[in-house]
Protein backbone atom coordinates (compact mmCIF):
# COMPACT_ATOMS: atom_id res chain seq x y z
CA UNK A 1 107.11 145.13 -18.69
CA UNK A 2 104.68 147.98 -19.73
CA UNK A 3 102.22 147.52 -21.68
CA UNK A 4 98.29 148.89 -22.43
CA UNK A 5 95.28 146.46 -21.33
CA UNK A 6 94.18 146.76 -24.93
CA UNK A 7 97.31 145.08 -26.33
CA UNK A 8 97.46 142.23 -23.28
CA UNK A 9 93.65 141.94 -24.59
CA UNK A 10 94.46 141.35 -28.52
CA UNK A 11 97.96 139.40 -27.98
CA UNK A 12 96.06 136.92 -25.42
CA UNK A 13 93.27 136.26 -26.81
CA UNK A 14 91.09 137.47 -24.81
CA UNK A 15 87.22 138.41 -24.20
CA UNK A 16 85.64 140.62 -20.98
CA UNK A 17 84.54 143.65 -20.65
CA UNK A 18 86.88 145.89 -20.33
CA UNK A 19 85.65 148.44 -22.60
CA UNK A 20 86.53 151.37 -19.65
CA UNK A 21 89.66 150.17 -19.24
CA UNK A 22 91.70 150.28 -22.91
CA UNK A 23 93.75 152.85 -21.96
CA UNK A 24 95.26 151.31 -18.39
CA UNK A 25 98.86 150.58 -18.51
CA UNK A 26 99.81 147.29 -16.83
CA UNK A 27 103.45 147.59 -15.14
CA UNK A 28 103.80 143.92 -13.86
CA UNK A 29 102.54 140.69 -13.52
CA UNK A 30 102.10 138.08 -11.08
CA UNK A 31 100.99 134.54 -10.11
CA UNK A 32 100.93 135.07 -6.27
CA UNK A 33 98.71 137.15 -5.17
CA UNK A 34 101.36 138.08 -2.15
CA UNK A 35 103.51 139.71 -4.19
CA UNK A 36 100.99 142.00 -6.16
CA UNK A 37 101.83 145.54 -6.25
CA UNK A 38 99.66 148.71 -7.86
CA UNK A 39 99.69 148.28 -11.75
CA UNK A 40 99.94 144.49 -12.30
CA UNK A 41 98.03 141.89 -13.72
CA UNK A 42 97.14 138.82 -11.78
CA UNK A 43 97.10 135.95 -13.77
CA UNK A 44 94.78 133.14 -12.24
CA UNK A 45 97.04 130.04 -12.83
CA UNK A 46 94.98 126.44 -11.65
CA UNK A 47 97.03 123.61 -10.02
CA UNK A 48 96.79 120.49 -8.20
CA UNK A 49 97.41 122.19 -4.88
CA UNK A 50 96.12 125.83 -5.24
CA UNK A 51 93.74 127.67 -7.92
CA UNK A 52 94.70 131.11 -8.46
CA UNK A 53 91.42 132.20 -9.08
CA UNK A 54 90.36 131.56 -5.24
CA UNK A 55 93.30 134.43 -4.24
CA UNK A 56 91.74 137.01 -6.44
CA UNK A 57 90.14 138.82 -3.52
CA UNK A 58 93.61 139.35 -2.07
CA UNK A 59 94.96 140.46 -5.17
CA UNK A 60 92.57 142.85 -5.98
CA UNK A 61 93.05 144.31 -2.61
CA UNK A 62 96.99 144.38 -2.69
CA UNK A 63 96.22 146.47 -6.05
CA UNK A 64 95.92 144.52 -8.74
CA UNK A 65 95.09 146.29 -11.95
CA UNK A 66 93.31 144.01 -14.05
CA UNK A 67 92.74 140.23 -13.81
CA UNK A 68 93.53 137.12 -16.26
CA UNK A 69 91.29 134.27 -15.82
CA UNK A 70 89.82 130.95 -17.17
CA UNK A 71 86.76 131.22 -15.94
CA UNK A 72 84.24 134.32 -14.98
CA UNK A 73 84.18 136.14 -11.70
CA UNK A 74 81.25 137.75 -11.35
CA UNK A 75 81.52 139.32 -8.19
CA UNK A 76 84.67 141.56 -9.36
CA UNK A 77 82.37 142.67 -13.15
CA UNK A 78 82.88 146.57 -13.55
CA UNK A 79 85.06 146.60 -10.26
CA UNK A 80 88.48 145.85 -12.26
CA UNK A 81 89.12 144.45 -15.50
CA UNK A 82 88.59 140.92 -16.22
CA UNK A 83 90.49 139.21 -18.91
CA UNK A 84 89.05 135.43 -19.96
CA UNK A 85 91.28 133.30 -21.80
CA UNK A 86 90.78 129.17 -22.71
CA UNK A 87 94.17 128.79 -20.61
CA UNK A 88 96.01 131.41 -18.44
CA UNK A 89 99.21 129.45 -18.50
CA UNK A 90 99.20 129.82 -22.57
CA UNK A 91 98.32 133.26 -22.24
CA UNK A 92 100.92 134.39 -20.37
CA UNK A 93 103.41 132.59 -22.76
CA UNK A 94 102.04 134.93 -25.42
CA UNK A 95 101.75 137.51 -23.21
CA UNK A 96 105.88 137.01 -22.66
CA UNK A 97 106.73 136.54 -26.49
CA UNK A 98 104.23 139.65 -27.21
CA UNK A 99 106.62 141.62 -25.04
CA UNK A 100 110.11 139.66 -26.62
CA UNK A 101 109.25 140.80 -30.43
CA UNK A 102 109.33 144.56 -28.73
CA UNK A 103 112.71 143.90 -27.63
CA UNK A 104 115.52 145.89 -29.18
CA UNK A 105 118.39 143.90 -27.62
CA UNK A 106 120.15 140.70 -28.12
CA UNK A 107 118.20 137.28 -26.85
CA UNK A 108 120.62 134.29 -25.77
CA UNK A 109 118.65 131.21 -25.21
CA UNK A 110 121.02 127.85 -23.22
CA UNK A 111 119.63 124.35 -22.97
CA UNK A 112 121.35 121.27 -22.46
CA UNK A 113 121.30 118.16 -19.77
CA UNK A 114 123.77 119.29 -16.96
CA UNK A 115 124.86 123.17 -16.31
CA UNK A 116 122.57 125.21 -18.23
CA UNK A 117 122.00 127.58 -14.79
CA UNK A 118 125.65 127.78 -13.93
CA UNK A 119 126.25 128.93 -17.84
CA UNK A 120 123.33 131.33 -17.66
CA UNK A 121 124.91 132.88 -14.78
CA UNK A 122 128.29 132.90 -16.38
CA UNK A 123 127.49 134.39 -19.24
CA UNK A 124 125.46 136.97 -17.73
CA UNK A 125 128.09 138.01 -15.73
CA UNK A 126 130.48 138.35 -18.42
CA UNK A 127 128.32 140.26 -20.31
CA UNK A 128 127.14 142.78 -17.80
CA UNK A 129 130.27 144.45 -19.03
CA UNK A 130 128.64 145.75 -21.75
CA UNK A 131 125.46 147.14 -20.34
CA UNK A 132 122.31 145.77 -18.37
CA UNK A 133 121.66 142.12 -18.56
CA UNK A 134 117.76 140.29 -17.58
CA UNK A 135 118.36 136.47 -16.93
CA UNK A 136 115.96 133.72 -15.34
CA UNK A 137 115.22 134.13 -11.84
CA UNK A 138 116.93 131.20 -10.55
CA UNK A 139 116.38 127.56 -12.58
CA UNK A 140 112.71 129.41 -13.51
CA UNK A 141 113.31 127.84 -17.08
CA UNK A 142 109.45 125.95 -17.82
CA UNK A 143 106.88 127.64 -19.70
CA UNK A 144 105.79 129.25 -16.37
CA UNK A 145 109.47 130.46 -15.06
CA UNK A 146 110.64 131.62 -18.94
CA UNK A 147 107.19 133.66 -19.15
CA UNK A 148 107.48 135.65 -15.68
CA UNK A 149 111.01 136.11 -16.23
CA UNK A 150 110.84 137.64 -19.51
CA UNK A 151 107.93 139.85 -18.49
CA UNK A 152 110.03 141.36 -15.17
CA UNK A 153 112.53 142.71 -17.80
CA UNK A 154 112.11 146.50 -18.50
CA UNK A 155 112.73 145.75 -22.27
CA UNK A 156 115.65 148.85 -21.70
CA UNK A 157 118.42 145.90 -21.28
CA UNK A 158 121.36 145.10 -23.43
CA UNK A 159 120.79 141.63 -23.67
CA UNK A 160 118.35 138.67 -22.32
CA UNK A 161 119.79 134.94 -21.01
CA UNK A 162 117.18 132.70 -20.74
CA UNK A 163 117.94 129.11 -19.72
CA UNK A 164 115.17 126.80 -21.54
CA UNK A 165 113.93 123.32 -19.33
CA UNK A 166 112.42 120.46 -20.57
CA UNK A 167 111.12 117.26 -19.50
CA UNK A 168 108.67 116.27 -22.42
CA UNK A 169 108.19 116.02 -26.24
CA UNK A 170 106.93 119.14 -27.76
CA UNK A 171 107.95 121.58 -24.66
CA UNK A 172 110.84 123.22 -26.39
CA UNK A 173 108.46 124.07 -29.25
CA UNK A 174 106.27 126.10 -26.81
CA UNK A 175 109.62 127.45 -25.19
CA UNK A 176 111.28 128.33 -28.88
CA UNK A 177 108.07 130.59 -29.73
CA UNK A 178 108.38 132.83 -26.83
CA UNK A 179 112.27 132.98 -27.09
CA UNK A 180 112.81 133.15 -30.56
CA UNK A 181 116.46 133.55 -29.98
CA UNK A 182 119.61 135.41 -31.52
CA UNK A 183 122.00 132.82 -30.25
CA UNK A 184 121.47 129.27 -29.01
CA UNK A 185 123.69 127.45 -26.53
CA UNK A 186 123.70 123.95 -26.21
CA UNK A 187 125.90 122.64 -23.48
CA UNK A 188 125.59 119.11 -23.66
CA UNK A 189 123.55 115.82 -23.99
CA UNK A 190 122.83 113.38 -21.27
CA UNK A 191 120.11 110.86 -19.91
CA UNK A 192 117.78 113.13 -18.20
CA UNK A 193 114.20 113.43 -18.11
CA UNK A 194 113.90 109.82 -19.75
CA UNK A 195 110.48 109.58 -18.88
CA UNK A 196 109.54 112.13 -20.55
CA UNK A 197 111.74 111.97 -23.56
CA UNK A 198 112.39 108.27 -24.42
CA UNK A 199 116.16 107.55 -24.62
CA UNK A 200 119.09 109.87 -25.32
CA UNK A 201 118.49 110.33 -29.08
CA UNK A 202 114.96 112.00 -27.76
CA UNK A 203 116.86 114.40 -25.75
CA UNK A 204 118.67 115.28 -28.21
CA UNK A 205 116.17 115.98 -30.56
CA UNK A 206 114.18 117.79 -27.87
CA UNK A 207 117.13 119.85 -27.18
CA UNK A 208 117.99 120.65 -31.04
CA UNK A 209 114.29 121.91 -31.38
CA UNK A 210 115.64 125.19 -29.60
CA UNK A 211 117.84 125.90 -33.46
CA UNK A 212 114.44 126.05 -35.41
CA UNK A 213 113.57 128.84 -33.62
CA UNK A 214 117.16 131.14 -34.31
CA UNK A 215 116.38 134.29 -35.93
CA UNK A 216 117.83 134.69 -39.46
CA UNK A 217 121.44 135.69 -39.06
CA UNK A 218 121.84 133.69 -35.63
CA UNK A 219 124.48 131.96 -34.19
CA UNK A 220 124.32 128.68 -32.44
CA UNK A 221 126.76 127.93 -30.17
CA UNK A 222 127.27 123.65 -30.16
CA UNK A 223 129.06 121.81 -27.41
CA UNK A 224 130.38 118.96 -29.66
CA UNK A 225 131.75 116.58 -26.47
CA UNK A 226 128.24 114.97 -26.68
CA UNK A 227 128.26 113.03 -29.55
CA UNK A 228 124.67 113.67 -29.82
CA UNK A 229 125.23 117.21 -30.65
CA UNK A 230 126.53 116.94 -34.09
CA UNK A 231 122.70 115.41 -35.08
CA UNK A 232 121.07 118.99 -34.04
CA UNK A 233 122.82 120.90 -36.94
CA UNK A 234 119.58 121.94 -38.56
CA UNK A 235 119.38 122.53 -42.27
CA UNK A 236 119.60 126.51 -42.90
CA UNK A 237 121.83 128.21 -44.79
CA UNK A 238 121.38 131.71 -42.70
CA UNK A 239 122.80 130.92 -39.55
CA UNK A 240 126.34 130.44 -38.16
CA UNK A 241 127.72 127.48 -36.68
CA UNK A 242 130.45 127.55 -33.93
CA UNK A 243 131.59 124.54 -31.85
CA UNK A 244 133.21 124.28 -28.82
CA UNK A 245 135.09 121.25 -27.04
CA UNK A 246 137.32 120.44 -23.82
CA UNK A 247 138.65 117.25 -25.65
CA UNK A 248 139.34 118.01 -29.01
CA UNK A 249 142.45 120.29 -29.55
CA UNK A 250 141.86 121.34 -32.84
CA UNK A 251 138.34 123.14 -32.16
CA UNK A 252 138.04 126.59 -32.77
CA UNK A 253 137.02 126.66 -29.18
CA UNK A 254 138.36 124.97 -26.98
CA UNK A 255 139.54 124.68 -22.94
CA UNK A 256 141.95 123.04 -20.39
CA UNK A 257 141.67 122.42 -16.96
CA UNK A 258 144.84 123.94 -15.17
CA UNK A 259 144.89 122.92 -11.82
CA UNK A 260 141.49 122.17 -9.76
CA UNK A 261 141.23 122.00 -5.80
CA UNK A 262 138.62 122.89 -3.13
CA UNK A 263 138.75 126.40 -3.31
CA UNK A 264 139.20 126.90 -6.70
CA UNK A 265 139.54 125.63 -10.28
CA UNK A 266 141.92 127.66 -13.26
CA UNK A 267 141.07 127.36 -16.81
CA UNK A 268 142.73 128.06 -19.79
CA UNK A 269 140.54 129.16 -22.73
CA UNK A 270 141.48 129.17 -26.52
CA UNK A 271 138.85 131.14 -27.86
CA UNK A 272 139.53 131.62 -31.76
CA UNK A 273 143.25 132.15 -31.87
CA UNK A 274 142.34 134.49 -28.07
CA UNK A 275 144.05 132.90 -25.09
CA UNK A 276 142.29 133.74 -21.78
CA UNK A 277 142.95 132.61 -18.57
CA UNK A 278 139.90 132.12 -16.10
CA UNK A 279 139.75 131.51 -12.44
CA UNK A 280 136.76 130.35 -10.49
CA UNK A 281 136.05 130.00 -7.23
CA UNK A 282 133.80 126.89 -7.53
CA UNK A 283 135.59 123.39 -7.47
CA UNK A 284 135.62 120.99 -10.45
CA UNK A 285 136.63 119.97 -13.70
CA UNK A 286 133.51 119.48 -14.78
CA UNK A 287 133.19 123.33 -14.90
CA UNK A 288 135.18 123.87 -17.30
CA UNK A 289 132.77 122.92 -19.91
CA UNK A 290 130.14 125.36 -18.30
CA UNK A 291 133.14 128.19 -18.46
CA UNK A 292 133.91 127.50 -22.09
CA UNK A 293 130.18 127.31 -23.64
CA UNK A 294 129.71 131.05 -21.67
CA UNK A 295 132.70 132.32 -23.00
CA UNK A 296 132.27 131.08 -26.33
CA UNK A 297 129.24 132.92 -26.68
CA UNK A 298 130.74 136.24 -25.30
CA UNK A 299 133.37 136.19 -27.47
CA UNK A 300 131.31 135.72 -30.34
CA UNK A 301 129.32 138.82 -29.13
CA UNK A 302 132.46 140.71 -29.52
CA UNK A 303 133.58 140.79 -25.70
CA UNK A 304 137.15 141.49 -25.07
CA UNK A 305 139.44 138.89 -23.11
CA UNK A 306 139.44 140.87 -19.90
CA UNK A 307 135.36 140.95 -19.28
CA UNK A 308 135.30 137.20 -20.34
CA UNK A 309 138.21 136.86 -17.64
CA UNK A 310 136.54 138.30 -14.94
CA UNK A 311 132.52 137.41 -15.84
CA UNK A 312 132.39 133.72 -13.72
CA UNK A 313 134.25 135.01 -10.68
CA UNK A 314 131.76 137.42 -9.86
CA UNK A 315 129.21 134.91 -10.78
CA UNK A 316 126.79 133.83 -8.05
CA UNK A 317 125.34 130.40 -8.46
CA UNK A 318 122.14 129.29 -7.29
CA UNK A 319 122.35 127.85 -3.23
CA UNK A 320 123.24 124.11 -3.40
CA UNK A 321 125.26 124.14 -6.10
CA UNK A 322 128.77 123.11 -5.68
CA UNK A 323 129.19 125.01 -2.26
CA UNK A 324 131.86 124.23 0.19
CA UNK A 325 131.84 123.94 4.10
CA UNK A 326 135.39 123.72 5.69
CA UNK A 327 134.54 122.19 9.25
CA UNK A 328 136.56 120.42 11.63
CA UNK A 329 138.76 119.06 9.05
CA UNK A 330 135.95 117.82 5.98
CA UNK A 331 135.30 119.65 3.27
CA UNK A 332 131.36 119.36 2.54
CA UNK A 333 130.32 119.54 -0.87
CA UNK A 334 126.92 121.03 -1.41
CA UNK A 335 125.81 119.81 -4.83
CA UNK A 336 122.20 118.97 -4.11
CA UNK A 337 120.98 121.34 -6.64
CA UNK A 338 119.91 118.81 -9.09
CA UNK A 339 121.65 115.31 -10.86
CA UNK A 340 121.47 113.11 -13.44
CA UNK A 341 123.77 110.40 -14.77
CA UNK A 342 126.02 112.78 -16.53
CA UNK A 343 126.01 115.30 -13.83
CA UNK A 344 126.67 112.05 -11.21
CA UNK A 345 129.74 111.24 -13.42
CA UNK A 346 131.74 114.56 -13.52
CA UNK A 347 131.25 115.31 -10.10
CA UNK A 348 132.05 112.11 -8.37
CA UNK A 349 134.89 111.86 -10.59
CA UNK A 350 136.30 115.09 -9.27
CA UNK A 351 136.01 114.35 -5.99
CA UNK A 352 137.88 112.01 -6.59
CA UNK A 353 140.74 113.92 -8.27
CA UNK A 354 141.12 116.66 -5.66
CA UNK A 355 141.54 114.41 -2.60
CA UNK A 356 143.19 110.92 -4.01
CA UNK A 357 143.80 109.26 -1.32
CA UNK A 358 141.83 111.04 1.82
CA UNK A 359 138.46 109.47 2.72
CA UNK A 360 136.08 110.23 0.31
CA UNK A 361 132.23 109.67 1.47
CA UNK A 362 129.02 109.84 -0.84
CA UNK A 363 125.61 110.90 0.05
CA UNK A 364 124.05 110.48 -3.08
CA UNK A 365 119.98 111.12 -3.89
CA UNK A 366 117.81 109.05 -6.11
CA UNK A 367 118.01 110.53 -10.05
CA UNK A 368 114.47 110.94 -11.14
CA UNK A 369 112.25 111.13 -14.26
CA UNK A 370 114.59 108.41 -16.27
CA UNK A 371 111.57 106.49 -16.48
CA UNK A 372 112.21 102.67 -17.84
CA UNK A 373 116.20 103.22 -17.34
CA UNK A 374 116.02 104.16 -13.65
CA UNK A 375 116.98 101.11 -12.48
CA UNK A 376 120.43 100.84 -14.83
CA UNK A 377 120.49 104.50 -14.81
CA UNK A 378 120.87 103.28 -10.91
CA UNK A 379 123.11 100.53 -10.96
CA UNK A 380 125.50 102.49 -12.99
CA UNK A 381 125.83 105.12 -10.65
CA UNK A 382 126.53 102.19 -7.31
CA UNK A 383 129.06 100.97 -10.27
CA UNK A 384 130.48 104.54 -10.68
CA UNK A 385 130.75 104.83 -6.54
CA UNK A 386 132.21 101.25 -6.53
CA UNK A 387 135.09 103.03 -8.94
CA UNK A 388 135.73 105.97 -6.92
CA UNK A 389 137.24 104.27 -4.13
CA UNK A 390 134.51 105.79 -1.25
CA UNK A 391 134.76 105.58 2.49
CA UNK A 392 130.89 104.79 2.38
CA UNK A 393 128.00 105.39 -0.01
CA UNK A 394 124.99 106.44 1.80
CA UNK A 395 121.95 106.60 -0.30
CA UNK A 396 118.28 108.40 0.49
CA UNK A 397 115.55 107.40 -2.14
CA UNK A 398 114.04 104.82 -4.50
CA UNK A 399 116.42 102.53 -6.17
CA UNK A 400 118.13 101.44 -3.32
CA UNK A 401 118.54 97.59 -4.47
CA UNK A 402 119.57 98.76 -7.85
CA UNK A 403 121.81 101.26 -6.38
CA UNK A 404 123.60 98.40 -3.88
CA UNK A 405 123.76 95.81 -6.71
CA UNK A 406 125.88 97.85 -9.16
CA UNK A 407 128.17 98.67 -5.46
CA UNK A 408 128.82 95.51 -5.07
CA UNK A 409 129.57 94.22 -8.36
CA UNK A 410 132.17 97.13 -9.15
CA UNK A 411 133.26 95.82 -5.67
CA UNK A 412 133.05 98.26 -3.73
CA UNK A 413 136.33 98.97 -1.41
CA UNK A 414 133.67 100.87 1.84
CA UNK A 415 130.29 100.34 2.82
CA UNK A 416 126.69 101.06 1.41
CA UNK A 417 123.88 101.93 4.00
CA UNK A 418 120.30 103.21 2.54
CA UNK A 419 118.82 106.19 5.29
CA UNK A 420 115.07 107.00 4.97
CA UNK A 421 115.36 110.48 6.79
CA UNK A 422 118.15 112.78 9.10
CA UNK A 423 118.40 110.18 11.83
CA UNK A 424 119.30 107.62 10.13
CA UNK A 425 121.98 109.51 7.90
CA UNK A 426 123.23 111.34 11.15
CA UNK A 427 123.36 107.69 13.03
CA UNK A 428 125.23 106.52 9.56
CA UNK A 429 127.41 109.66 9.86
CA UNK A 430 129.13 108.87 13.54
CA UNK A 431 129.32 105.18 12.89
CA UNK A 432 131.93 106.11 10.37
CA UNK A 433 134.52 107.39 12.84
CA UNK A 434 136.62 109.84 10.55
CA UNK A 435 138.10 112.99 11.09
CA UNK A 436 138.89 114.41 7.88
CA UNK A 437 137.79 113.89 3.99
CA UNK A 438 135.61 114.78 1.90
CA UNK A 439 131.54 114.92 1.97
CA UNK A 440 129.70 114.82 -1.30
CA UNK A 441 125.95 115.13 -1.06
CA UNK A 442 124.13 115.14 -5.04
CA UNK A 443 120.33 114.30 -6.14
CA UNK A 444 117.82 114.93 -7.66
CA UNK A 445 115.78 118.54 -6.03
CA UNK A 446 113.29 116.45 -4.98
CA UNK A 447 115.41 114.25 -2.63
CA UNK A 448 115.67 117.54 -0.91
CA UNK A 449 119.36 116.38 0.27
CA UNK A 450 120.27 119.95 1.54
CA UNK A 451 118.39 119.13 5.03
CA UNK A 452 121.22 116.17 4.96
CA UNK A 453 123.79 118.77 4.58
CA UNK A 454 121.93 120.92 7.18
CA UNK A 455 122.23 118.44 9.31
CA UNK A 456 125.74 117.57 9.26
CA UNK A 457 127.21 121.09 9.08
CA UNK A 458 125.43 121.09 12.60
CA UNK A 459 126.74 118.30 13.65
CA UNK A 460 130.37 119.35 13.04
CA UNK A 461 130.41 122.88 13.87
């Protein structure tokens, strides 16, 4: 980003006195004052655990070029230039679609319930190709993450992918303004963030909200195997549909799952009359619908076969997210980037598939935010466990009864033990007595699960 105090002052909102300062040129911003640099803007973001504006001192003396802040700071008047806004976290969501409208390129926005990350880094990939790509810094996909992505770009990229989050009504609204979007992916619908959102037909809706804000001319890009989807088509005449499906055939776009193992998982993509083959090195046919929504949206940008071919090979996926461990015979699975009930469903299921009749053991984290369905949300998924035929289920988190219940009634063929912490799960670990199969460990990110793979890897290497 680079942009003149004058025009952060007008597109903010914002009073001071900065009168001696119109003509400064801010270069960056930040919300940590550890990572200021010479020629950003510190934006004084308060919190339940931390208040930016007690860090200011540090910032200013790290370089910071101006300051954004709810309230006044007297002590820093005439020193550097102080910005006051109603609320920082609003500003800098202006701030970021201020410095979107100046953008010359192409913005992709992606939302959905399960693999909106793992597309955003597929389609980026493919589409560096073409030129230079920005993209979300991680899962950085709130109000918070979109804004400080979008305002790290230079503005001299090709293109922008920016994933879009949300856990409550009216959130993609605030999201959609600073996007305002060329193309639109949505992957898919599932019960997440319940307790935010109501029930499935609120996610939905919440997700669709994202279309309103297509610029004239745009494309959105529907994954029509949730039923859901087909309710989002929004009534406007000046943009293009184009769906995409692993299940039905006769879609324009559509995908097959070749073969699908540990190491790897081929694809075969029919992308409007263009067959392309794609390899990956991630396991899972659940991927496939993450391969397909990327590369339906590169093709539509006018890619050739060969860039879509090689664009998710060279992707790198966030840590914790479908990683493998070969140790000692076991093959850990490192899926504790995030779950839901959809996400719980294609992965166990694939498990599964790629070992059927090896030992197959589940570490599985509590799903959270699904509000007043948590605890069917949670017997479902000790029901879906029951199916797959695992060695053991070992569960960390709330739920646990619920969890057990629907284990037992879908008859579980191993055991079920509930572990509060490493000890336990490592004590639940060598009371199993294996030596070979397969390790699955999924939850929700705040289960923090990955200290459960930690754990283990240590154990066996």
């Amino acid at each position: 980003m680079r942009m003149s105090l004058s025009d952060i002052a007008r597109n903010t909102q914002a009073v001071g006195d900065y009168a001696l300062f119109t003509d400064l040129t801010v270069t960056g911003v930040k919300t940590d004052s550890r990572l200021v640099v010479p020629g950003d803007l510190f934006v004084c973001l308060p919190g339940q655990r931390f208040d930016g504006h007690q860090f200011v001192w540090d910032a200013v003396h790290r370089g910071a070029s101006a300051l954004l802040v709810e309230r006044p700071l007297f002590d820093f008047s005439g020193e550097v230039p102080i910005l006051l806004v109603k609320n920082t976290l609003r500003a800098l969501g202006q701030l970021a679609a201020s410095w979107r409208s100046l953008f010359q390129g192409r913005v992709l926005g992606v939302t959905g319930s399960a693999g909106k990350t793992t597309v955003k880094e597929f389609l980026s990939s493919m589409l560096r190709a073409r030129g230079e790509v920005g993209k979300n810094y991680k899962n950085w996909n709130n109000e918070l993450g979109l804004s400080l992505s979008i305002l790290s770009f230079s503005g001299q990229e090709k293109y922008w992918v920016l994933e879009a989050g949300i856990s409550e009504n009216g959130e993609m609204d605030v999201l959609g303004r600073i996007l305002k979007p060329d193309l639109v992916v949505i992957v898919n619908v599932g019960p997440v963030h319940l307790q935010g959102l109501g029930d499935l037909k609120g996610v939905a809706r919440e997700k669709g909200r994202l279309l309103s804000y297509l610029s004239p001319g745009g494309t959105a890009v529907l994954g029509t195997d949730s039923p859901e989807i087909q309710s989002l088509v929004p009534m406007r005449d000046d943009i293009r549909l184009v769906r995409f499906s692993t299940r039905d055939p006769e879609a324009d776009y559509f995908g097959g799952c070749l073969e699908t193992s540990l190491c790897k998982s081929v694809f075969s993509l029919r992308l409007n009359k263009v067959e392309v083959g794609v390899d990956i090195r991630y396991p899972g046919r659940f991927m496939l619908e993450n391969v397909l929504a990327a590369a339906t949206a590169a093709h539509i940008l006018g890619l050739e076969a060969e860039a879509i071919q090689a664009g998710p090979p060279a992707a790198d996926l966030p840590e914790h997210r479908c990683q493998v461990h070969s140790l000692r015979g076991f093959s850990i699975i490192d899926d504790c980037y995030n779950a839901n009930p959809l996400a719980m469903h294609c992965v166990i299921s694939d498990c599964r598939e790629m070992n059927p009749a090896g030992p197959l053991v589940l570490v599985l984290g509590e799903m959270k935010e699904l509000g007043d369905q948590a605890p069917e949300a949670h017997r479902n998924l000790g029901e879906l466990a029951a199916a797959s035929r695992c060695a053991q289920l070992i569960y960390f988190g709330d739920f646990s009864h619920e969890v057990e219940t629907g284990f037992a009634q879908g008859r579980g063929e191993g055991g079920f033990v509930r572990v509060s912490d490493k000890r336990e799960f490592l004590s639940a670990w060598r009371g199993l007595g294996l030596n070979e199969g397969i390790v699955l460990f999924k939850g929700s990110r705040g289960c923090g699960l990955e200290k459960f793979v930690t754990a283990l890897v240590q154990e066996l290497s």
